[in-house]
Structure formats: C-alpha cells, structure tokens
Protein backbone atom coordinates (compact mmCIF):
# COMPACT_ATOMS: atom_id res chain seq x y z
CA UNK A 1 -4.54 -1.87 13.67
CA UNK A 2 -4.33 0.60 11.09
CA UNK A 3 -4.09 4.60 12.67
CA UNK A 4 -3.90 2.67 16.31
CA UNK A 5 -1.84 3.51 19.22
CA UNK A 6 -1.39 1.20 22.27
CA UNK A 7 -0.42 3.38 25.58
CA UNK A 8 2.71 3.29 27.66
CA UNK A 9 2.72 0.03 29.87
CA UNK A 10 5.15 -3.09 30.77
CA UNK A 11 5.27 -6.10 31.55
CA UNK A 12 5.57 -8.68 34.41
CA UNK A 13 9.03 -8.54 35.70
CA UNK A 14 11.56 -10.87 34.77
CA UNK A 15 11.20 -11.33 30.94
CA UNK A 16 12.47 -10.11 27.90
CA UNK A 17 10.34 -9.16 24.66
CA UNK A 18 11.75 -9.91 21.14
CA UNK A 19 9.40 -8.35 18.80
CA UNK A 20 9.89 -9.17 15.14
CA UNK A 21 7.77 -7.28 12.36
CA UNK A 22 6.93 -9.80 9.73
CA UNK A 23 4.64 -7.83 7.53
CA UNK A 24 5.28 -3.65 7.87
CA UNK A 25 4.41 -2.47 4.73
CA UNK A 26 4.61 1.35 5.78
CA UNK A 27 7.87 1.13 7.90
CA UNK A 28 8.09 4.76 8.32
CA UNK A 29 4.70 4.55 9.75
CA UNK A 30 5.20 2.49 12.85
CA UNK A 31 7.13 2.90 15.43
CA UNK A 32 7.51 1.54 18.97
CA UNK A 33 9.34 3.40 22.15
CA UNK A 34 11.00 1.73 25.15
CA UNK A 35 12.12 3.70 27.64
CA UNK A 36 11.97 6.96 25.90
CA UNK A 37 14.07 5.77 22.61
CA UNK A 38 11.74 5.24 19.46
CA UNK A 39 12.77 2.54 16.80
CA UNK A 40 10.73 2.00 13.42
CA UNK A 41 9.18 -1.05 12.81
CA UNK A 42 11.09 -3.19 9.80
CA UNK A 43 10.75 -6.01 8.29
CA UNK A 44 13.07 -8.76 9.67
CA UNK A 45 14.48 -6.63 12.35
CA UNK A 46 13.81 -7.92 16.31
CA UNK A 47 13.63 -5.18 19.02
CA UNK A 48 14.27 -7.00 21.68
CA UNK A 49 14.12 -5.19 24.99
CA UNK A 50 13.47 -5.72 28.91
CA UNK A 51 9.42 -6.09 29.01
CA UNK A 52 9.49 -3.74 32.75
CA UNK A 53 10.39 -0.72 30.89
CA UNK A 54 7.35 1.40 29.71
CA UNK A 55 7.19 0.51 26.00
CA UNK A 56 4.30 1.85 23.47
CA UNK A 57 3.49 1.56 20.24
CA UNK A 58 2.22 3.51 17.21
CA UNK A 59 1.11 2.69 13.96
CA UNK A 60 0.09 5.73 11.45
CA UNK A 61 -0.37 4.06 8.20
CA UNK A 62 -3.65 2.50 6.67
CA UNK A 63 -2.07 -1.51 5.68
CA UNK A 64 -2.17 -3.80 8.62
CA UNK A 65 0.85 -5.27 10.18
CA UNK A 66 2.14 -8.00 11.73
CA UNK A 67 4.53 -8.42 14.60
CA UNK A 68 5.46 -12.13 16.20
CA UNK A 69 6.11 -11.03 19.80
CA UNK A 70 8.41 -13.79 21.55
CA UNK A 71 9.09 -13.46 26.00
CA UNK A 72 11.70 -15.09 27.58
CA UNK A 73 13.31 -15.67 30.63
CA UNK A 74 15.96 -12.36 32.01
CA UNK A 75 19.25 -14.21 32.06
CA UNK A 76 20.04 -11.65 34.96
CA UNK A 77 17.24 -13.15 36.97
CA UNK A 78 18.45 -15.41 39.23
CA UNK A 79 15.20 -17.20 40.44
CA UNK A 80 14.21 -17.99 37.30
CA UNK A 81 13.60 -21.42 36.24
CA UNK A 82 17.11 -22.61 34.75
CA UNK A 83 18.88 -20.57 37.51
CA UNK A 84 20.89 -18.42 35.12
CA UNK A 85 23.47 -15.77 35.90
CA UNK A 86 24.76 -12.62 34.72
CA UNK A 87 28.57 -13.03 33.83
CA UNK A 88 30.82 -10.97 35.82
CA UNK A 89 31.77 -7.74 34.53
C-alpha cells in the first residue's frame, strides 16, 4: 500500500524469495532491505534472496505497486524434496 511499511521478519527456513516488481511506478520510492543492504524496487528486476534473513519493506510514494513474490526450494538444503546439493567449492 501506498505510504506503508511492513516490519523486519523472515521466513520459514529452507526457501528462497524471488521478488519481481511488475508495476513500481515511483521506483525511488520503494525499497526493500535484507539483511541490512537496501535495494530499490524496479520494474523487471528480481531480488531474490534467502527468505531466513530479516527482510522489510518500504513504500513512500502515493501509486500502488505490484510485486509477484515466487519461494523455492534452498538448493543448499539437503532434506529438501529433490535432495539437492551445494557444489563443492
């Protein structure tokens, strides 16, 4: 919502978030912060970040926008449901 702000919280552990903004008509006016780094919210640009860090967002213009938020399985997890693995390092 317009001049909104959602507090710091996260997610059930293991997922990843993909957030893509599909309408931000004010991108200097929303923003979102995971773990202490802020990114703007643009059109056609994912954030895509792991859903157990604290993540909030802000929104300080008057248009609405809209954000298509995507989770998926951590392909670090290894109990997950298609048993993936990290790669070595």
């Amino acid at each position: 919502y317009p001049n909104s702000h959602l507090k710091p919280h996260f997610g059930n552990a293991p997922r990843l978030a993909a957030h893509l903004p599909v309408l931000a008509p004010e991108p200097l006016r929303a923003s979102m912060t995971v773990g202490g780094e802020q990114t703007l919210w643009v059109e056609g640009k994912v954030v895509v970040f792991d859903d157990t860090f604290p993540h909030a967002v802000s929104h300080w213009g008057t248009a609405p926008r809209y954000v298509l938020n995507i989770w998926f399985c951590h392909p670090c997890d290894e109990n997950n449901a298609h048993m993936q693995t990290c790669p070595e390092a």
